[in-house]
C-alpha atoms as a PDB file:
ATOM      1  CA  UNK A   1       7.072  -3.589  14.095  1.00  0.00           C
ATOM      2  CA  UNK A   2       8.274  -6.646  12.408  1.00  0.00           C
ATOM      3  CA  UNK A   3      11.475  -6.586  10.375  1.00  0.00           C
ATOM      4  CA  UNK A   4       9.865  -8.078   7.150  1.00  0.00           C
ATOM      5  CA  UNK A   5       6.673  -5.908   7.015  1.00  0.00           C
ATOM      6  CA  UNK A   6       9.214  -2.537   7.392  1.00  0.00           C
ATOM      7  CA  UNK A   7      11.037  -3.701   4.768  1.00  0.00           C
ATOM      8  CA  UNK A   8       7.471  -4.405   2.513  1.00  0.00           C
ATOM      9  CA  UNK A   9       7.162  -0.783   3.276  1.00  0.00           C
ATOM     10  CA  UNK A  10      10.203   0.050   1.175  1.00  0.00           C
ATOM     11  CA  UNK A  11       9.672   1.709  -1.954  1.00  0.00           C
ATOM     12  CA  UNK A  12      13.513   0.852  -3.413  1.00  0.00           C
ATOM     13  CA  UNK A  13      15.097  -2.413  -3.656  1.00  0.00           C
ATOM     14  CA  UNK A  14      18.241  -3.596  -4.236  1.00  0.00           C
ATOM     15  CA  UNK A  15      19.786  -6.706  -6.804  1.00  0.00           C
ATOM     16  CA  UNK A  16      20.167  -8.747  -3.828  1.00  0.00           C
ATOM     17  CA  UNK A  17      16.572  -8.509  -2.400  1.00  0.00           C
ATOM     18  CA  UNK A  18      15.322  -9.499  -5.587  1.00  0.00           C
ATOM     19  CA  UNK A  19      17.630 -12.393  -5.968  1.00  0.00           C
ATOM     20  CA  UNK A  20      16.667 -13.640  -2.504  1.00  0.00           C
ATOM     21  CA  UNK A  21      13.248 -14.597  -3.875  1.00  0.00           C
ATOM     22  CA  UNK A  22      14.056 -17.191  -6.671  1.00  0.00           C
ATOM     23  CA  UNK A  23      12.273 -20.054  -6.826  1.00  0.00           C
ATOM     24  CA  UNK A  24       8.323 -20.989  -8.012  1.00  0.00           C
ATOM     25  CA  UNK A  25       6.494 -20.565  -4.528  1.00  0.00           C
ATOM     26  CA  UNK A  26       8.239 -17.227  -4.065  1.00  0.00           C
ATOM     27  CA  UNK A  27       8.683 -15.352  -7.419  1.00  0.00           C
ATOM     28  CA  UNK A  28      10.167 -11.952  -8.014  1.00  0.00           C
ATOM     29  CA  UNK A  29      11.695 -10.302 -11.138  1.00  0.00           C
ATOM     30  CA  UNK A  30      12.230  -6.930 -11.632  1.00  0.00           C
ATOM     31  CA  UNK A  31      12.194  -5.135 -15.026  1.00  0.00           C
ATOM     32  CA  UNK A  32      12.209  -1.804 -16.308  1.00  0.00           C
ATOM     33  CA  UNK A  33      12.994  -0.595 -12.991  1.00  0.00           C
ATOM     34  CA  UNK A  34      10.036  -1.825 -11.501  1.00  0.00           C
ATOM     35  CA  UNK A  35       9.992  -5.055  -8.931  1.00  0.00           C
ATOM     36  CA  UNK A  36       7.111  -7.143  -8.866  1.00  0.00           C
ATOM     37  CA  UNK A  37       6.170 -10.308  -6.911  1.00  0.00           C
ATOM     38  CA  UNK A  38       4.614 -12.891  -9.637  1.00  0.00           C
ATOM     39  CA  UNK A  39       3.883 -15.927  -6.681  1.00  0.00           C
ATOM     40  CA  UNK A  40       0.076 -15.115  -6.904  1.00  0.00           C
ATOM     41  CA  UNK A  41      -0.295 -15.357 -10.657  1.00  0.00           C
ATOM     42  CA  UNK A  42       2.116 -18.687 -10.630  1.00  0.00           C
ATOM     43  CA  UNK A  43       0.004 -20.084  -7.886  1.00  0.00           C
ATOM     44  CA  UNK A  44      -1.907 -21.033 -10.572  1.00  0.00           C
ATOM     45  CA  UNK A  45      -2.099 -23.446 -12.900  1.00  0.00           C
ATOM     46  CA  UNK A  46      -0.141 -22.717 -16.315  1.00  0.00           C
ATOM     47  CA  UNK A  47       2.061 -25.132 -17.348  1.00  0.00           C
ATOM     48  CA  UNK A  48       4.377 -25.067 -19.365  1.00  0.00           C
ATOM     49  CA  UNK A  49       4.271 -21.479 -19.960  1.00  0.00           C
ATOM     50  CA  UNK A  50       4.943 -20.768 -16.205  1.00  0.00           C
ATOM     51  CA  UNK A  51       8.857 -22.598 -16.913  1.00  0.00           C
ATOM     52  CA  UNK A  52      10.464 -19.374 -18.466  1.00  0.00           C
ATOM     53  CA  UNK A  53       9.050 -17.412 -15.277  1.00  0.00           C
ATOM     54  CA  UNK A  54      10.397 -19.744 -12.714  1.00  0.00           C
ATOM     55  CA  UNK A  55      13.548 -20.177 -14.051  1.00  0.00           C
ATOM     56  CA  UNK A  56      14.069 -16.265 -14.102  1.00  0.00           C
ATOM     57  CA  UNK A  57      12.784 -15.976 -10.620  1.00  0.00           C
ATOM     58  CA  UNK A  58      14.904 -14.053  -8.749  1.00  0.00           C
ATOM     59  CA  UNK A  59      16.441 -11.931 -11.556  1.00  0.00           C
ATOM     60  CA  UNK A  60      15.774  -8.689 -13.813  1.00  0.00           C
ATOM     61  CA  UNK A  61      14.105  -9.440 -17.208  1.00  0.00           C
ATOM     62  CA  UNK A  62      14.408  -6.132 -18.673  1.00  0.00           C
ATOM     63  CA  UNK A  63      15.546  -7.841 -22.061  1.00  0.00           C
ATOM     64  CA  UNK A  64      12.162  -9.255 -22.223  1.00  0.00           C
ATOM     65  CA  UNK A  65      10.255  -6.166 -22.406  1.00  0.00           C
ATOM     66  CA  UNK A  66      10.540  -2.859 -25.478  1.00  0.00           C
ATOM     67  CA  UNK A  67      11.618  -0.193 -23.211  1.00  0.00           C
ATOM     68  CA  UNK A  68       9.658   2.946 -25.296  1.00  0.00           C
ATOM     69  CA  UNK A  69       6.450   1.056 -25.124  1.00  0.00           C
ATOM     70  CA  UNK A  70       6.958  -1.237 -21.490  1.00  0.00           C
ATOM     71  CA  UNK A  71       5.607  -4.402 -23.626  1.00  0.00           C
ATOM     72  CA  UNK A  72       6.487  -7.817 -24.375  1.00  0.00           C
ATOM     73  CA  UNK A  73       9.217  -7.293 -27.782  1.00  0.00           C
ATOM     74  CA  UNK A  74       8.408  -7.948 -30.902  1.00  0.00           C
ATOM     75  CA  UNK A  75       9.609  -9.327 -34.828  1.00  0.00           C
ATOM     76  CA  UNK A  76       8.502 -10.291 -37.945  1.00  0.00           C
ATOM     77  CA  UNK A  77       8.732 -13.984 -38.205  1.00  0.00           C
ATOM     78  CA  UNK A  78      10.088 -14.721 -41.185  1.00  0.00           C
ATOM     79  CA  UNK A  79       8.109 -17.598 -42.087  1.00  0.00           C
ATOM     80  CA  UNK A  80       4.555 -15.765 -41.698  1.00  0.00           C
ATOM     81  CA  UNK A  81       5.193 -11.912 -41.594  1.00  0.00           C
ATOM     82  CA  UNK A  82       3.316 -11.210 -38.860  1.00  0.00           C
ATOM     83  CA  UNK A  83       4.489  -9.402 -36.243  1.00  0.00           C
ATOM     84  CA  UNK A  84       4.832 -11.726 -33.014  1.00  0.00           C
ATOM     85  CA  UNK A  85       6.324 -12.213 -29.348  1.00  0.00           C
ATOM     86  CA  UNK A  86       9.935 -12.354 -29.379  1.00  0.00           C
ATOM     87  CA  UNK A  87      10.565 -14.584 -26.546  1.00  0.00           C
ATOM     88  CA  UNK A  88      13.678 -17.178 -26.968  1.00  0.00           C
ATOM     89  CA  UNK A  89      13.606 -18.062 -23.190  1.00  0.00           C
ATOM     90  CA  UNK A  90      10.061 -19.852 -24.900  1.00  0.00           C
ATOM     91  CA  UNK A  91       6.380 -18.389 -24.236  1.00  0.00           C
ATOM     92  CA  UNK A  92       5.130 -17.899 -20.916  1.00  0.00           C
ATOM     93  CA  UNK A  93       2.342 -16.823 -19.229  1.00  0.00           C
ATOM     94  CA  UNK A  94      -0.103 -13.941 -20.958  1.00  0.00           C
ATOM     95  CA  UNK A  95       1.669 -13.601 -23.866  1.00  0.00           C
ATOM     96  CA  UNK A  96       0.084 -13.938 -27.412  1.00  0.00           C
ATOM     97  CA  UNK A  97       0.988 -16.924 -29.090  1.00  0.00           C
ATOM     98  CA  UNK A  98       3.339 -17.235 -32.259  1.00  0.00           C
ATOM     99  CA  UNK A  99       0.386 -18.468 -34.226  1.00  0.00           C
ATOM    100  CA  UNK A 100      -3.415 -17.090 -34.427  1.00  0.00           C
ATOM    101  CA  UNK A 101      -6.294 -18.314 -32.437  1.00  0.00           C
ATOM    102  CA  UNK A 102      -9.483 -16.777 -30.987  1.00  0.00           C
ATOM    103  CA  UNK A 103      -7.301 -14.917 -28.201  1.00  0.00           C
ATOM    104  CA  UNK A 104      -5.558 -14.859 -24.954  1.00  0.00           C
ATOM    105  CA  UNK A 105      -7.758 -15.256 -21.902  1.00  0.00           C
ATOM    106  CA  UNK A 106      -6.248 -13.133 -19.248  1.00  0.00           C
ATOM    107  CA  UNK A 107      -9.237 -13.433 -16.967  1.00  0.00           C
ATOM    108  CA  UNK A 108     -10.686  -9.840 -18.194  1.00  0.00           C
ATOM    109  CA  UNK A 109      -7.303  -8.252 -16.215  1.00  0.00           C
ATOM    110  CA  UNK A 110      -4.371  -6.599 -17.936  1.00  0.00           C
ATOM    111  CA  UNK A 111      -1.298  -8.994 -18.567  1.00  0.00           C
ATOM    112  CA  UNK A 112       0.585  -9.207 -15.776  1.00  0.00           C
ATOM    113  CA  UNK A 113       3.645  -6.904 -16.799  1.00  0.00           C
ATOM    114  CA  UNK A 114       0.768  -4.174 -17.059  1.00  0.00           C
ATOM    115  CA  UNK A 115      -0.781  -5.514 -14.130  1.00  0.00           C
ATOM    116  CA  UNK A 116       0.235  -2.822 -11.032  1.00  0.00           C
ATOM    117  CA  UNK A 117      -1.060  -4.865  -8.620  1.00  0.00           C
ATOM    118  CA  UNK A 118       2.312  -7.320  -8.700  1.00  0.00           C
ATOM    119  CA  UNK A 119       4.841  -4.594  -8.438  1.00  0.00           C
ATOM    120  CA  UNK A 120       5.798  -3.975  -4.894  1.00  0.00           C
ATOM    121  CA  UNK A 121       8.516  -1.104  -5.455  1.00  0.00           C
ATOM    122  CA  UNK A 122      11.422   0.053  -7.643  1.00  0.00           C
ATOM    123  CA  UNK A 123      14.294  -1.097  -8.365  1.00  0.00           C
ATOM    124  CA  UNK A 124      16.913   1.473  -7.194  1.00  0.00           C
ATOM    125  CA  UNK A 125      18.949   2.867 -10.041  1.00  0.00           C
ATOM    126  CA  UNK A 126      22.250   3.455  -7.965  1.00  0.00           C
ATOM    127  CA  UNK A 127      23.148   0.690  -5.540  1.00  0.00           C
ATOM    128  CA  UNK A 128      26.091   1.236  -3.223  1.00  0.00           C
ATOM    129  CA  UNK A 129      27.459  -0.391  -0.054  1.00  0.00           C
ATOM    130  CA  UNK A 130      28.193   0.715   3.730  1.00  0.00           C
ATOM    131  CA  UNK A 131      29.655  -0.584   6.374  1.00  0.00           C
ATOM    132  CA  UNK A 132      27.745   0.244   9.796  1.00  0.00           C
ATOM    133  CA  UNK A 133      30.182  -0.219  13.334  1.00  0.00           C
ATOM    134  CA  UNK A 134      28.176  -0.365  16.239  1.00  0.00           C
ATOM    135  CA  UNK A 135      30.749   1.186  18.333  1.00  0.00           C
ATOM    136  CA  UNK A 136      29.056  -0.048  21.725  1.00  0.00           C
ATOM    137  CA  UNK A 137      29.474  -4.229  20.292  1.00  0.00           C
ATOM    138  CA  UNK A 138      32.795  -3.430  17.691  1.00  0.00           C
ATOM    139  CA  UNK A 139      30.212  -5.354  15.537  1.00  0.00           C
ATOM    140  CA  UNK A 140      30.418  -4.964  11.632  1.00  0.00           C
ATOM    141  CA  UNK A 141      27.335  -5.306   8.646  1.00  0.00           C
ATOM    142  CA  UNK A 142      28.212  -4.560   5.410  1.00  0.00           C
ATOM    143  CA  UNK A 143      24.838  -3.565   3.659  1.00  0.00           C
ATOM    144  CA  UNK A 144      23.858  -2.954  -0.078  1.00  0.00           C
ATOM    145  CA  UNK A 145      21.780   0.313  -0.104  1.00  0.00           C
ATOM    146  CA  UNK A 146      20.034   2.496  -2.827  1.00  0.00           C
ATOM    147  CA  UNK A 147      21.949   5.525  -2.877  1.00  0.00           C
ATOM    148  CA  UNK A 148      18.869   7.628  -3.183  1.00  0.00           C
ATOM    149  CA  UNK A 149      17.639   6.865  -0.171  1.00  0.00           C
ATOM    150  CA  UNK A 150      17.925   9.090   2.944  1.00  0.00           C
ATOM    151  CA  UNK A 151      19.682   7.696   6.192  1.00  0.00           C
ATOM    152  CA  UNK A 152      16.855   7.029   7.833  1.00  0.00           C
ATOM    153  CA  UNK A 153      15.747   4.760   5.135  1.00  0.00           C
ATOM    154  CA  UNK A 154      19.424   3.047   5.982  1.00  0.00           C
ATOM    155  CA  UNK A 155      18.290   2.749   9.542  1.00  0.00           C
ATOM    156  CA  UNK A 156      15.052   1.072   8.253  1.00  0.00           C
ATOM    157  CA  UNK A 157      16.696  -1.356   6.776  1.00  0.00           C
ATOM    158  CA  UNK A 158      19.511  -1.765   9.436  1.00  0.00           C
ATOM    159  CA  UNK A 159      16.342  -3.415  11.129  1.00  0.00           C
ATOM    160  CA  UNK A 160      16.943  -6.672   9.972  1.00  0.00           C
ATOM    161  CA  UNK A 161      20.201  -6.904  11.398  1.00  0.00           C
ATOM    162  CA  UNK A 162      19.356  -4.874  14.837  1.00  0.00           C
ATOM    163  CA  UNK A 163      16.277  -4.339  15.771  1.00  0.00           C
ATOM    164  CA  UNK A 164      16.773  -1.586  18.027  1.00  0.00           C
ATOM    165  CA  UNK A 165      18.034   0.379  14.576  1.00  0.00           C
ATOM    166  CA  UNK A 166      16.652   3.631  15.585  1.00  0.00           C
ATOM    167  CA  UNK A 167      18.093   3.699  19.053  1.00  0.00           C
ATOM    168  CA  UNK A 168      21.673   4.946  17.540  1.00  0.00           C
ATOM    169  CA  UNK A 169      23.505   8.160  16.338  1.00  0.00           C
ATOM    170  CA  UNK A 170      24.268   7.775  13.084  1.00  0.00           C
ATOM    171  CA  UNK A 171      28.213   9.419  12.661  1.00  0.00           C
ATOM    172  CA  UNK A 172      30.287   9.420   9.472  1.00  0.00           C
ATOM    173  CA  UNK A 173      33.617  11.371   8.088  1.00  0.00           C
ATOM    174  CA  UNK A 174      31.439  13.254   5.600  1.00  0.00           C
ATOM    175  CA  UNK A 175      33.117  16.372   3.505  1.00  0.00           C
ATOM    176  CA  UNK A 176      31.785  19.700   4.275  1.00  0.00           C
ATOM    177  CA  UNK A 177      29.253  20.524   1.906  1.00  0.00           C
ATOM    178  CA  UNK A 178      30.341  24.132   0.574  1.00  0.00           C
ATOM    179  CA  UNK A 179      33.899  22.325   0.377  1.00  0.00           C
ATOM    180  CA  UNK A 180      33.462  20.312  -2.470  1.00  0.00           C
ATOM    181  CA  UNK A 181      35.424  17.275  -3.746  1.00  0.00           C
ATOM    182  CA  UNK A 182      38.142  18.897  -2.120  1.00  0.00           C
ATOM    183  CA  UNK A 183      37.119  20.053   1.545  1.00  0.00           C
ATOM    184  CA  UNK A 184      38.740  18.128   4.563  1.00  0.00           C
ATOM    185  CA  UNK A 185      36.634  15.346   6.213  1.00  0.00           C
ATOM    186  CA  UNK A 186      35.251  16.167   9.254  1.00  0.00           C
ATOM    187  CA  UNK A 187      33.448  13.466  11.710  1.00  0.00           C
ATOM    188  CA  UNK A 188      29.522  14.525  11.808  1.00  0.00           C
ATOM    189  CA  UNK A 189      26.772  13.702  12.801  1.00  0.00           C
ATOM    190  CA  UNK A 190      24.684  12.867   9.565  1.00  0.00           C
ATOM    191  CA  UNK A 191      21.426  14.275   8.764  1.00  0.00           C
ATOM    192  CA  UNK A 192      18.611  11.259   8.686  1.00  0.00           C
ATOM    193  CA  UNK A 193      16.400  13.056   6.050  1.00  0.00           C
ATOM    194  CA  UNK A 194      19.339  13.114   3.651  1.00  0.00           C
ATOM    195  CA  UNK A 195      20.836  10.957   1.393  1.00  0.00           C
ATOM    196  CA  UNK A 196      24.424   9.748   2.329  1.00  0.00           C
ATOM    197  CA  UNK A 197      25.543  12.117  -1.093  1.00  0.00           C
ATOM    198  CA  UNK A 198      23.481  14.674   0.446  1.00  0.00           C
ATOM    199  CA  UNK A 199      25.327  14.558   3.750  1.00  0.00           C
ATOM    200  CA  UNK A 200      29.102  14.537   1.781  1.00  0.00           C
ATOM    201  CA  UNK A 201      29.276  10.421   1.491  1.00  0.00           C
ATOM    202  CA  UNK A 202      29.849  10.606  -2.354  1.00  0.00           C
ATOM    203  CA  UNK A 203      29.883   7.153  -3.400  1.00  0.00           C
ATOM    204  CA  UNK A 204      33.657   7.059  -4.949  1.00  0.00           C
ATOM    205  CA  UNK A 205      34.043   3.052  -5.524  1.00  0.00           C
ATOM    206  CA  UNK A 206      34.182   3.814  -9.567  1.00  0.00           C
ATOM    207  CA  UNK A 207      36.764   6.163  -9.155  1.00  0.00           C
ATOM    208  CA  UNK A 208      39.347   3.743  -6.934  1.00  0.00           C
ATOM    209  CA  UNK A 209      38.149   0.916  -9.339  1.00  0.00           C
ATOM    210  CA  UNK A 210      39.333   3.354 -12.261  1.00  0.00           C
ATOM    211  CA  UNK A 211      42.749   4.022 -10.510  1.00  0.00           C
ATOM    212  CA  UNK A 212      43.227   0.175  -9.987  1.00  0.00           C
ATOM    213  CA  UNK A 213      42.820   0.123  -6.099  1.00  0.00           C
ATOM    214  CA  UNK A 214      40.286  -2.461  -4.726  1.00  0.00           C
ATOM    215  CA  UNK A 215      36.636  -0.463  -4.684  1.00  0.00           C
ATOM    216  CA  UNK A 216      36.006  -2.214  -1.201  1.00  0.00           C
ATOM    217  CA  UNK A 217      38.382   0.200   0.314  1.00  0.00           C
ATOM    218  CA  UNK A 218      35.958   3.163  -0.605  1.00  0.00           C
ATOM    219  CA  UNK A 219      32.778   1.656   1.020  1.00  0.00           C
ATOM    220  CA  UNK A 220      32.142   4.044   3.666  1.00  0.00           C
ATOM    221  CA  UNK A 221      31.808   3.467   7.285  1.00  0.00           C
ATOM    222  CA  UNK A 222      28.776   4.703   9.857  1.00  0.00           C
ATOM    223  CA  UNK A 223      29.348   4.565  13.038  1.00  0.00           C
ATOM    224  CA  UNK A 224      26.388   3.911  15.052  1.00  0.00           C
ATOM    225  CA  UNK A 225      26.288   5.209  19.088  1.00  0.00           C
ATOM    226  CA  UNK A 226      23.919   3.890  21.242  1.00  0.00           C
ATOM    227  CA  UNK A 227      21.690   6.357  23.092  1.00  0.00           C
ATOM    228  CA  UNK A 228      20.070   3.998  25.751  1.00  0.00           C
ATOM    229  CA  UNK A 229      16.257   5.057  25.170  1.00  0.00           C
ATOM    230  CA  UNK A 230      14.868   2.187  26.037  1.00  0.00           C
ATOM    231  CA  UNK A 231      13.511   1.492  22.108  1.00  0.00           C
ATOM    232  CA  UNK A 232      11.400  -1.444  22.238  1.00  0.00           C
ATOM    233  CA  UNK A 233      12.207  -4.366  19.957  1.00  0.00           C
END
């Protein structure tokens, strides 16, 4: 299957897929925890009130939007006291203007931060890193993951990197799961339908950072053993 379409597939995404698609022929933003691909709607011809949307390609625009009600925020300008668009980055595209007229035409479709049809995931809530060792090469990636996804979701996106992904073992030192915080670390082979938490791979980079040791020494490491089943590419 090819690498980009598995990773279309994805539900979560991470800062730095978002960020990878910054500029006005390919457009994401995320917001609210949603990510959503605006290139179709920019394809189009708006002007000047497609510049605030470029130039935040690429980036979450949460600060844009009323969280309780998932719109476009709002005040009471002072000079009319009506309620309008509060949008200092300037107005952009579907939003009502500061000043009446006859309406917005939004082509008879919801504006496009109501508009499902952009989004194409979530943006994960709980980002962490790993380091996967393919033991057979002594080759290291260093990948940002959403922590709520299982280990096979992992592999998925280990795909871009090797494309024989699901031809490994996946091994980690993991903590024994009626152990608690406190059980010995034992090297295991790690469950694919579970989360790396799930399998006793706590993600502990706050608590070095808290303790003043460099948080890079707590991303984990999977080990990755090659099982020679011919996987095609």
């Amino acid at each position: 299957m090819d690498t980009w379409m598995t990773l279309m597939q994805q539900a979560l995404w991470v800062h730095v897929q978002v960020a990878a698609h910054n500029n006005p022929d390919d457009c994401w933003v995320s917001f609210l925890g949603g990510v959503y691909d605006l290139s179709p709607l920019l394809k189009e011809s708006h002007g000047r009130l497609a510049e605030p949307m470029f130039a935040a390609a690429g980036t979450d625009i949460s600060h844009w939007f009323d969280a309780a009600s998932g719109d476009i925020r709002t005040y009471v300008h002072p000079e009319t006291q009506l309620r309008v668009p509060y949008c200092p980055q300037g107005e952009f595209v579907h939003v009502s203007p500061m000043w009446p007229i006859t309406g917005i035409d939004c082509g008879g479709r919801p504006p496009w931060w109501q508009d499902t049809t952009y989004q194409v995931g979530a943006l994960s809530a709980a980002t962490r890193l790993v380091r996967i060792r393919n033991v057979l090469t002594g080759q290291e990636d260093i990948l940002e993951v959403p922590g709520e996804e299982t280990v096979a979701e992992v592999q998925q996106r280990y795909l871009a990197v090797n494309s024989h992904a699901a031809s490994y073992t996946w091994k980690a030192l993991a903590r024994r799961s009626s152990g608690g915080a406190g059980a010995p670390l034992d090297f295991v082979e790690l469950d694919l339908n579970k989360s790396l938490e799930a399998n006793g791979i706590p993600d502990t980079r706050a608590a070095y950072e808290a303790a003043g040791l460099p948080g890079d020494d707590a991303v984990p490491v999977l080990h990755v053993y090659w099982n020679d089943d011919l996987t095609s590419a």
